[in-house]
N, C-alpha and C. Protein backbone atom coordinates (compact mmCIF):
# COMPACT_ATOMS: atom_id res chain seq x y z
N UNK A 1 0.85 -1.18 0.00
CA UNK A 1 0.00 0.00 0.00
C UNK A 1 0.89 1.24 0.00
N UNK A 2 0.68 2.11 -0.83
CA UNK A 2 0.93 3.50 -0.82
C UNK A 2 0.84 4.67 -1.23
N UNK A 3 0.13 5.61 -0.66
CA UNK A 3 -0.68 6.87 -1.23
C UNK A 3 0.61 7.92 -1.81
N UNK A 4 -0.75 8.46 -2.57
CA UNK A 4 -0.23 9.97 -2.39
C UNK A 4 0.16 10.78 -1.26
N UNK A 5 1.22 11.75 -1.17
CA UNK A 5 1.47 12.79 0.06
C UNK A 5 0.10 12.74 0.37
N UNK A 6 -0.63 13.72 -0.59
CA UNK A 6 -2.03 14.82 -0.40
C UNK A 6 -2.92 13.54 -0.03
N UNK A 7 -3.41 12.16 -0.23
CA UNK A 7 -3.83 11.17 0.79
C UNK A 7 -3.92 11.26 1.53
N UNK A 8 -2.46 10.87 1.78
CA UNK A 8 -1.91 10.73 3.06
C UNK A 8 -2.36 11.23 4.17
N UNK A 9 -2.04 12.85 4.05
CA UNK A 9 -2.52 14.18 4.68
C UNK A 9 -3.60 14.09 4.84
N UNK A 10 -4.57 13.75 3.99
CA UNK A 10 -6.30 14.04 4.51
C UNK A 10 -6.30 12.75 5.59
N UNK A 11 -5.95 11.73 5.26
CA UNK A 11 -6.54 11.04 6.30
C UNK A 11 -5.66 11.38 7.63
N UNK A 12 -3.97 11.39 7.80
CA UNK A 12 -3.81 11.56 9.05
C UNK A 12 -4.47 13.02 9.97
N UNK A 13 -5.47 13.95 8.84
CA UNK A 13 -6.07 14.83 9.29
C UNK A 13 -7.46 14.15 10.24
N UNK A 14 -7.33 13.29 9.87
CA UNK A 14 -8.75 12.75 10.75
C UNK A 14 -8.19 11.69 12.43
N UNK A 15 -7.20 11.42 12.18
CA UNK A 15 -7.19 10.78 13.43
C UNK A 15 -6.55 11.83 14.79
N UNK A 16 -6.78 11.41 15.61
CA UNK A 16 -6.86 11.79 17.30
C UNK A 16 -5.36 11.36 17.84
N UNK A 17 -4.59 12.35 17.39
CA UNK A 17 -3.46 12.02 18.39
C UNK A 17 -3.25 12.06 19.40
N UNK A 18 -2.58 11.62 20.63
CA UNK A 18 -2.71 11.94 21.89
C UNK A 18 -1.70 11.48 21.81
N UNK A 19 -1.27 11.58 23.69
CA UNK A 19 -0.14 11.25 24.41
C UNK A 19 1.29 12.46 24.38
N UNK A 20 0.86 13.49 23.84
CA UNK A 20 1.86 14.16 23.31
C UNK A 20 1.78 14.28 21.98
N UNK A 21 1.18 14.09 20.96
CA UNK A 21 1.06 13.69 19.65
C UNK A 21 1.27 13.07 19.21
N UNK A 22 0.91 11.40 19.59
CA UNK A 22 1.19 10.27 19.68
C UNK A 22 -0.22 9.27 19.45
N UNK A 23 -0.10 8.36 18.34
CA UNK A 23 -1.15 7.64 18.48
C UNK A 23 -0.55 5.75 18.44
N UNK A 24 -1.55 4.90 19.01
CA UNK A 24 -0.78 3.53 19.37
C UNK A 24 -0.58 2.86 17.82
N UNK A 25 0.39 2.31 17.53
CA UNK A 25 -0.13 1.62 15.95
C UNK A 25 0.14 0.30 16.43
N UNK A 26 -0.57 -0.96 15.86
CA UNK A 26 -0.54 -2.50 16.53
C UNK A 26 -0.11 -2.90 14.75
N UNK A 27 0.84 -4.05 15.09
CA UNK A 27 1.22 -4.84 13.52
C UNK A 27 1.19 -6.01 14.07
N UNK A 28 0.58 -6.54 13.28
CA UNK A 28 -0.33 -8.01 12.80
C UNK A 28 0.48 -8.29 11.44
N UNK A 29 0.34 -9.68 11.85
CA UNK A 29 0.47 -10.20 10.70
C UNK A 29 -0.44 -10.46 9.49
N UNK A 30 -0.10 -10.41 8.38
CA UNK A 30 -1.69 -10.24 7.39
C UNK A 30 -1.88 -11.62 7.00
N UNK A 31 -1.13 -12.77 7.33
CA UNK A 31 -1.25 -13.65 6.92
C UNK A 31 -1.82 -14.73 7.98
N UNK A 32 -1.09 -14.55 9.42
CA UNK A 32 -1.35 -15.36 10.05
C UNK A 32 -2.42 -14.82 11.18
N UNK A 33 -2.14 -13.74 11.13
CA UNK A 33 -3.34 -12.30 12.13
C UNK A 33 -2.55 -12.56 13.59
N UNK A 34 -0.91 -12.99 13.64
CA UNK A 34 -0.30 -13.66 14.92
C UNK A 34 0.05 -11.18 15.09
N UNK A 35 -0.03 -10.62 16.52
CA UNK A 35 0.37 -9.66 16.69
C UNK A 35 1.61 -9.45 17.40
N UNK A 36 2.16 -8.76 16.15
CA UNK A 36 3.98 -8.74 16.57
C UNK A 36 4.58 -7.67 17.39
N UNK A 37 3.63 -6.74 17.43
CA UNK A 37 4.17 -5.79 17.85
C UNK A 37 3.39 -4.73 18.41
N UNK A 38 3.65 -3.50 19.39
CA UNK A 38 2.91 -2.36 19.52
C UNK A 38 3.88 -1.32 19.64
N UNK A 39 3.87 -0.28 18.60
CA UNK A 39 4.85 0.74 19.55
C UNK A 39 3.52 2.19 19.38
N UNK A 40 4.13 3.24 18.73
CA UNK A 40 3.66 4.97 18.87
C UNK A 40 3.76 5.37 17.45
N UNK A 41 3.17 5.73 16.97
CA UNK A 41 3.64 7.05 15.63
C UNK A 41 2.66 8.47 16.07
N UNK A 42 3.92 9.16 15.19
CA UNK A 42 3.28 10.42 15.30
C UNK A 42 2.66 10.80 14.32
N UNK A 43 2.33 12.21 13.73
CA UNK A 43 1.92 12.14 12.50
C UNK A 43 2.97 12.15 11.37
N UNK A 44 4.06 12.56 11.56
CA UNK A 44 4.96 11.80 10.31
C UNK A 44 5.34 10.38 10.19
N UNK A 45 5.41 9.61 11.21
CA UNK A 45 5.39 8.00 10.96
C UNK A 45 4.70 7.71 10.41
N UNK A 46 3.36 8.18 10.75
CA UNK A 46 1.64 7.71 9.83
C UNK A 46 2.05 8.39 8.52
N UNK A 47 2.45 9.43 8.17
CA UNK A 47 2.25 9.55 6.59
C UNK A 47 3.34 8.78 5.77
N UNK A 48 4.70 8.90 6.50
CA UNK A 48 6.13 8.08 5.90
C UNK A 48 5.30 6.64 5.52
N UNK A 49 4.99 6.13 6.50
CA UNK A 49 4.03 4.92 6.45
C UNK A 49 3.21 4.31 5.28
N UNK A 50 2.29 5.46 5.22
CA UNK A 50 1.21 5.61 3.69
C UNK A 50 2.03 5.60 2.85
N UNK A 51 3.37 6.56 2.86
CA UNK A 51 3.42 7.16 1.20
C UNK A 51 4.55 5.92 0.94
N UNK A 52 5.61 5.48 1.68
CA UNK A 52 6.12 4.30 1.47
C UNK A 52 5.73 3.09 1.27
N UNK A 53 4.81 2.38 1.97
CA UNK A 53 4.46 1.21 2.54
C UNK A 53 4.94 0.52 3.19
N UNK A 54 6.06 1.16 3.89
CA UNK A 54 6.83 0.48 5.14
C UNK A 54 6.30 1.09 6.33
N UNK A 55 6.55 0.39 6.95
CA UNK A 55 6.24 0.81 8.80
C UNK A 55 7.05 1.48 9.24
N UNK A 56 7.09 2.86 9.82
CA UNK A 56 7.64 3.76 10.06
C UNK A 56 7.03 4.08 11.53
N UNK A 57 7.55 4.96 12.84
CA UNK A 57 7.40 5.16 14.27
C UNK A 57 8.19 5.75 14.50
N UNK A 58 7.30 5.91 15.83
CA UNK A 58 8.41 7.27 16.91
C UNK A 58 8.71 6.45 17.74
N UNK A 59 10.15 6.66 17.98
CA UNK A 59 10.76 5.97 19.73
C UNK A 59 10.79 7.11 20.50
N UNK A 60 9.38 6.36 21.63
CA UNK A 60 9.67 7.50 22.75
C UNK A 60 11.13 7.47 23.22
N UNK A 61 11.64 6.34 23.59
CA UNK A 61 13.16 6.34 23.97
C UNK A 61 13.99 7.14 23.67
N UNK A 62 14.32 6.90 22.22
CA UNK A 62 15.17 7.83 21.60
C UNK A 62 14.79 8.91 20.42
N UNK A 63 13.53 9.29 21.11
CA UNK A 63 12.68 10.83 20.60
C UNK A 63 13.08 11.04 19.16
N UNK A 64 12.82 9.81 18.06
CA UNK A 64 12.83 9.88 17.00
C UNK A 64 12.31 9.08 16.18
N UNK A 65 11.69 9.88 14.72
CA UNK A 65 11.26 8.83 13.71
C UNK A 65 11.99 7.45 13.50
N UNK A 66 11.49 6.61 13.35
CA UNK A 66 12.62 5.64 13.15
C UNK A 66 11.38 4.06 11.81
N UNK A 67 12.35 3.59 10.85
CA UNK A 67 11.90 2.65 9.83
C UNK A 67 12.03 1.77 10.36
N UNK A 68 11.11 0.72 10.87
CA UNK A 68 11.16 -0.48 11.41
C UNK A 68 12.09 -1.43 10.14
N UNK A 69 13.47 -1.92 10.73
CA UNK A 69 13.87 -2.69 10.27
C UNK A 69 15.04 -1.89 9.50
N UNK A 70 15.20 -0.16 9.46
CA UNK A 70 15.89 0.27 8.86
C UNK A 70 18.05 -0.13 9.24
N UNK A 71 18.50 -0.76 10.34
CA UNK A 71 19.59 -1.41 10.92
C UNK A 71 19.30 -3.19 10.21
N UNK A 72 18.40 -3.34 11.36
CA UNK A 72 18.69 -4.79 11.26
C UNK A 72 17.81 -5.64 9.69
N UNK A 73 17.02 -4.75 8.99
CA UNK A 73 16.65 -5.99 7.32
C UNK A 73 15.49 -6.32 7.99
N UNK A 74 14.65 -6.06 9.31
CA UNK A 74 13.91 -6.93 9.49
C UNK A 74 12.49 -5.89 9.22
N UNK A 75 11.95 -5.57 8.15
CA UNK A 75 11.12 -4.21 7.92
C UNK A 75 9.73 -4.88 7.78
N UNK A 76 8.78 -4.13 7.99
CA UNK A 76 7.38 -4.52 7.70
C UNK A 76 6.83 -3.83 6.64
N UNK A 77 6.15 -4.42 5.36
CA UNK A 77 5.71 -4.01 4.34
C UNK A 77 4.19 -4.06 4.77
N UNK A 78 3.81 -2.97 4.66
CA UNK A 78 2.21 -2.71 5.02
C UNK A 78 1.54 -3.48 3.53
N UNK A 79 0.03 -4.15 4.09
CA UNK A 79 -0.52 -4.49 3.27
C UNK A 79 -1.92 -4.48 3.38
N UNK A 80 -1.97 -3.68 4.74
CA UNK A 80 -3.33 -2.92 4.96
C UNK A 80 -3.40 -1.88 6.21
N UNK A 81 -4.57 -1.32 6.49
CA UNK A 81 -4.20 -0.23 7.39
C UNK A 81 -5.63 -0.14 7.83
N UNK A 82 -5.86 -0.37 9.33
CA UNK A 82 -7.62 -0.27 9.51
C UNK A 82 -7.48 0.59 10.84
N UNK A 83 -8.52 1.29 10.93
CA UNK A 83 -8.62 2.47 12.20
C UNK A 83 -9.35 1.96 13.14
N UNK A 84 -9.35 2.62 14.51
CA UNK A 84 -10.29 1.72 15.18
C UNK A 84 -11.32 3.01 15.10
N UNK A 85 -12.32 2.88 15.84
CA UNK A 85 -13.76 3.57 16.13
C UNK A 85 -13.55 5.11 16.68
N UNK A 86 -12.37 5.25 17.01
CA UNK A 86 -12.01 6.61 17.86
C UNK A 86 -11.11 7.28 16.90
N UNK A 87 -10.23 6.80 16.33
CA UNK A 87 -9.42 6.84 15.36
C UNK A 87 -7.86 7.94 16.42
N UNK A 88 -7.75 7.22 16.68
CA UNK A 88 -6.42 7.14 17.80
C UNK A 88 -5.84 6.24 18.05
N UNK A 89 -6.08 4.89 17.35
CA UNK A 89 -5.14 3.80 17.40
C UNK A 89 -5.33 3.18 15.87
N UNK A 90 -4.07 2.65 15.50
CA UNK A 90 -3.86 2.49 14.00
C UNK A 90 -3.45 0.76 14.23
N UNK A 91 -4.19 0.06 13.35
CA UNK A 91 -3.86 -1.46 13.32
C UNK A 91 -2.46 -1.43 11.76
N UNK A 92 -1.72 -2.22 11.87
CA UNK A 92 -1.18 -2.19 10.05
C UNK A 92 -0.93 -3.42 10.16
N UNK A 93 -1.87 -3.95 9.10
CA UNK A 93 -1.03 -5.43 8.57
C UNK A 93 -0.53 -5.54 8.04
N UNK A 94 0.68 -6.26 8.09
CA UNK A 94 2.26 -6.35 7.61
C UNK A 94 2.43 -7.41 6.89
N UNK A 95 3.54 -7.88 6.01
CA UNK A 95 4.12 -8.46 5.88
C UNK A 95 5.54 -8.55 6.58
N UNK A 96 5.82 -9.39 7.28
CA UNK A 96 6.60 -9.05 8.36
C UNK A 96 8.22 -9.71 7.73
N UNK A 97 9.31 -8.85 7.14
CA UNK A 97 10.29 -9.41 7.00
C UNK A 97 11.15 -9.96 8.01
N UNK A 98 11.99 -10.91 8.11
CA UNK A 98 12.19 -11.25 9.35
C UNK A 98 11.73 -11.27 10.88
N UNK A 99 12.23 -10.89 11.65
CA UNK A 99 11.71 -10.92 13.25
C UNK A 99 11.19 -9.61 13.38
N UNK A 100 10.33 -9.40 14.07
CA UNK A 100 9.59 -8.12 14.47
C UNK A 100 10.44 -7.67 15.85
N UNK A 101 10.67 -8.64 16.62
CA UNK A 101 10.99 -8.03 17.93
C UNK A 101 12.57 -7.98 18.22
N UNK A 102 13.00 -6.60 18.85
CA UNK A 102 14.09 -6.55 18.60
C UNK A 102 15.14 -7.53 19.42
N UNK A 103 14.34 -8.38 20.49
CA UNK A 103 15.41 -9.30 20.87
C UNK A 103 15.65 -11.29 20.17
N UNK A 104 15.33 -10.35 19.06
CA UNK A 104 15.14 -11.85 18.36
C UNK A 104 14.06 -12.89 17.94
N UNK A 105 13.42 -12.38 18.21
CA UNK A 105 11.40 -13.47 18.24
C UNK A 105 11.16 -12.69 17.41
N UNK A 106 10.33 -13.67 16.73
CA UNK A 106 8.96 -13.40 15.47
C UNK A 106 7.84 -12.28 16.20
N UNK A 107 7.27 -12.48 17.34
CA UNK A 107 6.60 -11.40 17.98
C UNK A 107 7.19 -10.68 19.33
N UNK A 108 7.02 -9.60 19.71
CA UNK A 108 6.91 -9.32 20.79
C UNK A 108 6.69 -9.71 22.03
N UNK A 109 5.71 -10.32 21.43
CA UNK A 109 4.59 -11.31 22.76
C UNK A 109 5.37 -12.46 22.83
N UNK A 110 6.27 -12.45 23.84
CA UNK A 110 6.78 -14.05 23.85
C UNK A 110 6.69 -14.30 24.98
N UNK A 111 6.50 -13.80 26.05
CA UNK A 111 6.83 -13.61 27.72
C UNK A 111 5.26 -14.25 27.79
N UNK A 112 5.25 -15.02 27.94
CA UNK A 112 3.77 -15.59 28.39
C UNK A 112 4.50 -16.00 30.05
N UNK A 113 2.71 -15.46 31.02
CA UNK A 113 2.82 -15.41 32.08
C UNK A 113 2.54 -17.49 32.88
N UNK A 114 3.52 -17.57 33.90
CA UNK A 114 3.52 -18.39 34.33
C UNK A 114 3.09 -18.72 35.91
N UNK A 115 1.65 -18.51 36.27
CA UNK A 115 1.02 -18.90 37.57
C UNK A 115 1.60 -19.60 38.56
């Protein structure tokens, strides 16, 4: 997927940033619907996002845009993009090149809790 700038722009004109100008984006897999990941974009991650079709974010950490996968090869190719009901949280389904999570796993979610 990838728009025009002027797209782009109208729609990140409609969503609800918060947190600082921050909205949650969740990546899924488009194939398996397994969820790899959660981080933040701002409104330039969301348009880099559109107009590329890569997954693009803000690290609160290190208070910058940043291309998922732009170091390590491991990038997500968007292959859809759905809003939720408030439009302050952004789903993107990916095609997920390599590992999503930066300590090595396919998802994020690996820490399953043990009672």
């Amino acid at each position: 997927m990838k728009l025009r700038i002027e797209d782009a722009e109208k729609i990140a004109d409609k969503l609800r940033f918060r947190f600082g100008g921050l909205i949650v984006a969740v990546a899924q897999d488009a194939f398996t619907n397994e969820v790899l990941m959660v981080a933040f974009m701002n409104r330039e991650a969301f348009v880099k996002t559109l107009t590329t079709g890569l997954a693009h974010y803000w690290s609160i950490s290190r208070g910058e845009l940043w291309m998922k996968g732009e170091t390590s090869g491991n990038v997500q190719k968007i292959v859809d993009i759905v809003l939720d009901c408030d439009y302050d949280t952004v789903l993107l389904k990916v095609e997920q090149i390599g590992v999503a999570c930066h300590e090595g796993f396919r998802s994020c979610f690996h820490n399953k809790l043990q009672p």
